[in-house]
Protein backbone atom coordinates (compact mmCIF):
# COMPACT_ATOMS: atom_id res chain seq x y z
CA UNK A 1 0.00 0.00 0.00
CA UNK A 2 2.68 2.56 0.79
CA UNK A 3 4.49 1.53 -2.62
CA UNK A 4 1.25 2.67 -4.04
CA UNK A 5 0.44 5.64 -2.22
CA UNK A 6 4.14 7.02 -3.28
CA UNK A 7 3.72 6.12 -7.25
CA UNK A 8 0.70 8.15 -6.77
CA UNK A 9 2.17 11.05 -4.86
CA UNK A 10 5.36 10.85 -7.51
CA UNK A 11 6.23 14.32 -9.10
CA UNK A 12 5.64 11.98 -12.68
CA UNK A 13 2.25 10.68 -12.22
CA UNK A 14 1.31 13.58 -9.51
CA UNK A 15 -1.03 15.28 -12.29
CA UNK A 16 -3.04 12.07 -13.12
CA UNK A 17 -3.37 11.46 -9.57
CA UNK A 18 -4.84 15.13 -9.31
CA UNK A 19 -7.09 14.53 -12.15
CA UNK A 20 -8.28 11.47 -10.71
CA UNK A 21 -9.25 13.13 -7.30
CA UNK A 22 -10.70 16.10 -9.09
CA UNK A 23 -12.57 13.17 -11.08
CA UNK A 24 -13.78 11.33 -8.19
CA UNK A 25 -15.02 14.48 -6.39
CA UNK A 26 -17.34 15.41 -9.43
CA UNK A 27 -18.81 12.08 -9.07
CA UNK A 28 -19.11 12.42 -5.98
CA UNK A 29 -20.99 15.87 -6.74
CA UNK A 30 -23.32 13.38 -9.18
CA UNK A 31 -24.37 11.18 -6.83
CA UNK A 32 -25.22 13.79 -4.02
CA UNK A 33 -26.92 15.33 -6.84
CA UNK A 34 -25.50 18.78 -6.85
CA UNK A 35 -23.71 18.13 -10.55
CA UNK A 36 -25.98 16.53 -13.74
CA UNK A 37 -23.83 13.90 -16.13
CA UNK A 38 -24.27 16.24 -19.04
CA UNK A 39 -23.54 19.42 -16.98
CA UNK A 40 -20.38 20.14 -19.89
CA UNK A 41 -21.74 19.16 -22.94
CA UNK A 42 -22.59 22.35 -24.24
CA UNK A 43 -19.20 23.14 -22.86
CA UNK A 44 -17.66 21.17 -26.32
CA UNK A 45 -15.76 23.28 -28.70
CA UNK A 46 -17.96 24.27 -31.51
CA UNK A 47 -16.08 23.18 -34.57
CA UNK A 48 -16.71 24.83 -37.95
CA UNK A 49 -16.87 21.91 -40.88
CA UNK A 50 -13.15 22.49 -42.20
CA UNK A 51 -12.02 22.22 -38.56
CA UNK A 52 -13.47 18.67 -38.02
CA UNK A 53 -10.60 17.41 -40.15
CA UNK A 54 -7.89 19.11 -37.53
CA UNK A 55 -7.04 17.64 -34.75
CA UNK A 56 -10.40 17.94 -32.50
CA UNK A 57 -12.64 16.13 -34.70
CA UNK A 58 -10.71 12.85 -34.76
CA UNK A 59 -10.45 13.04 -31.11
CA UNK A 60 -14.10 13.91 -29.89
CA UNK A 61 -14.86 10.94 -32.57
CA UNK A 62 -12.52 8.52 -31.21
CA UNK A 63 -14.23 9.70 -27.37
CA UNK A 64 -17.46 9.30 -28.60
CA UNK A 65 -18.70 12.68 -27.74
CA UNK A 66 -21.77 13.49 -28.63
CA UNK A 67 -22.93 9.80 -27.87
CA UNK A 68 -21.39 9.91 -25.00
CA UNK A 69 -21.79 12.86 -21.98
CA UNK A 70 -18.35 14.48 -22.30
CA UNK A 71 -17.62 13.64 -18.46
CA UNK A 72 -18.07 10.08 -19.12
CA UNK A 73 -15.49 10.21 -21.97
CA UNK A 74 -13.28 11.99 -19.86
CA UNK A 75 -13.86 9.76 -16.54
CA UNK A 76 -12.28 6.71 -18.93
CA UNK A 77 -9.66 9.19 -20.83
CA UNK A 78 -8.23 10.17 -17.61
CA UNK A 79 -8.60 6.81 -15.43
CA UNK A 80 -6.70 4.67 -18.52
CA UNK A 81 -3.87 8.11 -18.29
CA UNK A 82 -3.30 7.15 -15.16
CA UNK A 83 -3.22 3.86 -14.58
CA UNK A 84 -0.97 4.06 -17.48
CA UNK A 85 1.32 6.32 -16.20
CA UNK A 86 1.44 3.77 -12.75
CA UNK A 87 2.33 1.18 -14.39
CA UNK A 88 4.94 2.05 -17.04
CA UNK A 89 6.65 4.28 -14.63
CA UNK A 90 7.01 1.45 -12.41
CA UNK A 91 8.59 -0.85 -14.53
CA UNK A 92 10.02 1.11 -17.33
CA UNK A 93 10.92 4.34 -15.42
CA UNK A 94 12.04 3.30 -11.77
CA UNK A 95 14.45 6.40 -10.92
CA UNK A 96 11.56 8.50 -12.00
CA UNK A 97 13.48 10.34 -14.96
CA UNK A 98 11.49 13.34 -16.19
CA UNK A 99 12.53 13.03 -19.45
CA UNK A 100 11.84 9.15 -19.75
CA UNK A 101 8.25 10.56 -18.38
CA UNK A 102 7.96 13.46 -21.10
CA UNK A 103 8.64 10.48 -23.67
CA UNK A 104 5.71 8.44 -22.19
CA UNK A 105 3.24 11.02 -22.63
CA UNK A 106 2.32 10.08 -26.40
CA UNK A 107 1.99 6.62 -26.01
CA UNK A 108 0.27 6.79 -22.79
CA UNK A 109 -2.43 9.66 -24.76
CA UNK A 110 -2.68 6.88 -27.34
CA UNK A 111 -3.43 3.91 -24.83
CA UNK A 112 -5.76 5.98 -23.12
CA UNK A 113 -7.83 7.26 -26.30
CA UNK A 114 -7.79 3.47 -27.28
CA UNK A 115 -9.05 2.42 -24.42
CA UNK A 116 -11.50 5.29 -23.98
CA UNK A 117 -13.10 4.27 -27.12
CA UNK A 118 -13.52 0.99 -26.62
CA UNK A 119 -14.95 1.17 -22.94
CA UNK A 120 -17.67 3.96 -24.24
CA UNK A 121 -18.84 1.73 -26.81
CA UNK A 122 -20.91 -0.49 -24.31
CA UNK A 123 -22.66 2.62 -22.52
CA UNK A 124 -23.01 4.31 -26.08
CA UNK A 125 -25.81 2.39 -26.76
CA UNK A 126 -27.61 3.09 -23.51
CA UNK A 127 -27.11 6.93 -23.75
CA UNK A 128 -27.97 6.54 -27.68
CA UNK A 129 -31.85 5.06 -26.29
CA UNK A 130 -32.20 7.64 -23.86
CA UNK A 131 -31.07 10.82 -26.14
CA UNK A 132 -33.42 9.17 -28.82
CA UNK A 133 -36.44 9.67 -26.50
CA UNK A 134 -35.41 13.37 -26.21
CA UNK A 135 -34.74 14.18 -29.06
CA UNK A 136 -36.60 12.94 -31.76
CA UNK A 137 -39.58 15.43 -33.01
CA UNK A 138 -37.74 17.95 -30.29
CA UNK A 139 -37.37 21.73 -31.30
CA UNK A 140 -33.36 22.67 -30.61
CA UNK A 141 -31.09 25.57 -31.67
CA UNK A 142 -27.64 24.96 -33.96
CA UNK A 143 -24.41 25.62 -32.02
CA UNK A 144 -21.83 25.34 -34.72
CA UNK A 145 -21.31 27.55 -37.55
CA UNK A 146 -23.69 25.79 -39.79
CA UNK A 147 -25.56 22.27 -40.03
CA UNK A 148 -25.25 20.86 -43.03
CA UNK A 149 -26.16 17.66 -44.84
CA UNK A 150 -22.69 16.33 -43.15
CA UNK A 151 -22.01 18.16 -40.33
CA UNK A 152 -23.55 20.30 -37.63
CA UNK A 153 -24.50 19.74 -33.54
CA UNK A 154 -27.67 20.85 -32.32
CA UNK A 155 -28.65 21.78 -28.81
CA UNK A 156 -31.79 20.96 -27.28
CA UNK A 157 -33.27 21.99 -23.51
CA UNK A 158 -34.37 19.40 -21.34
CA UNK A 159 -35.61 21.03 -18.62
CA UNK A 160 -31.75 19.87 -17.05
CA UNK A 161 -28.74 20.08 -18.82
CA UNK A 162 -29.40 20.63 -22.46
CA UNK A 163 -28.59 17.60 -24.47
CA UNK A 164 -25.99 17.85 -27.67
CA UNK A 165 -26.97 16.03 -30.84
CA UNK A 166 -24.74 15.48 -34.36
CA UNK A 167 -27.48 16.80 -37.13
CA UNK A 168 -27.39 16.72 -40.41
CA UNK A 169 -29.49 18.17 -43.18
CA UNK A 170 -31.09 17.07 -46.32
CA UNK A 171 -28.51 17.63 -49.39
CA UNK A 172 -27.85 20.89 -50.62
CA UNK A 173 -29.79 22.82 -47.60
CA UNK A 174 -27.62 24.84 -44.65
CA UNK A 175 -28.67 26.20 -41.27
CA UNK A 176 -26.86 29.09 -39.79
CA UNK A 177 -26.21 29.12 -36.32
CA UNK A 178 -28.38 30.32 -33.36
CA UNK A 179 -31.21 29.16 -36.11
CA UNK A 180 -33.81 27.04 -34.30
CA UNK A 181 -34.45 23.34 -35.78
CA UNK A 182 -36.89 20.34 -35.30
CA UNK A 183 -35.77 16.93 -35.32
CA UNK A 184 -37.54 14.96 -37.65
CA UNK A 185 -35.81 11.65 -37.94
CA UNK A 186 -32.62 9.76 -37.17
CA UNK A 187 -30.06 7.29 -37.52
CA UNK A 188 -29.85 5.18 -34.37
CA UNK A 189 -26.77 3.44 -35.31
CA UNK A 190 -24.84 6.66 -36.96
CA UNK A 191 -25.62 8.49 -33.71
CA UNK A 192 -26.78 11.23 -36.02
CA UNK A 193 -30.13 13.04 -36.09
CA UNK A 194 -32.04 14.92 -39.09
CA UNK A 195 -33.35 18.15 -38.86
CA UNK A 196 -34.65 21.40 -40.57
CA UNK A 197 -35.67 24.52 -40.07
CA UNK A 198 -38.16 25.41 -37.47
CA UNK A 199 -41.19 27.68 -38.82
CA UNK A 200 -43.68 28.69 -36.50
């Protein structure tokens, strides 16, 4: 246990051990109830549609965001960093080099994205059902730039926290931002909803 509580406590993994306790108090928060699990979605970058192939897109795709509430993303992104970071230190970094840390960083991001993706793909489906009974035939506003027929997020109010959807449009029709929308069909397994404009 004390080996343990030192890896933690080392200057190398000291900011994944921070991020986990930060972690573990907003869950904390959760279950008390004073924090909701979507509390940061509308918190996500909004990316224009030449900035999805930067370096954002791939990653909130590879997280699942969108499908996924950001914190739960997160919650696995940072828990595979540092358990990561425990381990390889341990064996492959013993005298607790920074250097022989700084070179860890890129394969431990890599690990943890992997792994990230892979353990939001079970609860994808579960927050896919539940944002489905939300959304669908729900009246929302467009957060990014545009929404076009292949790309575009949409926010709709729940009464909570507002709930983030991927929308797309028919072919050859646009929707400027702040523009409000109904959502008039979807594709379950695409994760992606179809909209247009909302006219009163």
């Amino acid at each position: 246990m004390r080996i343990f509580l030192e890896a933690c406590l080392s200057p190398i993994n000291l900011p994944f051990t921070v991020l986990l306790v930060m972690l573990l108090f907003y869950w904390i928060t959760l279950i008390l109830g004073a924090a909701d699990i979507e509390m940061f979605d509308s918190l996500i970058p909004d990316l224009d549609a030449d900035e999805v192939g930067g370096f954002f897109g791939p990653i909130m795709q590879i997280l699942n965001i969108g499908d996924v509430p950001v914190m739960v993303s997160f919650s696995f992104l940072i828990l595979a960093g540092w358990w990561f970071s425990l381990l390889v230190n341990f064996y492959l970094n013993p005298d607790e080099s920074f250097l022989i840390a700084a070179l860890l960083l890129l394969p431990n991001l890599i690990f943890s994205l992997v792994a990230a993706n892979l353990l939001t793909r079970p609860v994808k489906k579960m927050f896919t059902s539940e944002k489905h009974d939300k959304a669908l035939y729900s009246i929302g506003v467009v957060t990014t730039s545009l929404v076009t027929h292949d790309f575009g997020r949409v926010e709709i109010e729940t009464g909570g926290a507002p709930i983030v959807i991927n929308a797309r449009t028919s072919e050859g029709t646009s929707i400027e931002k702040g523009e409000r929308v109904i959502v008039y069909d979807e594709d379950r397994e695409g994760g992606i909803y179809y909209v247009e404009r909302y006219v009163e």
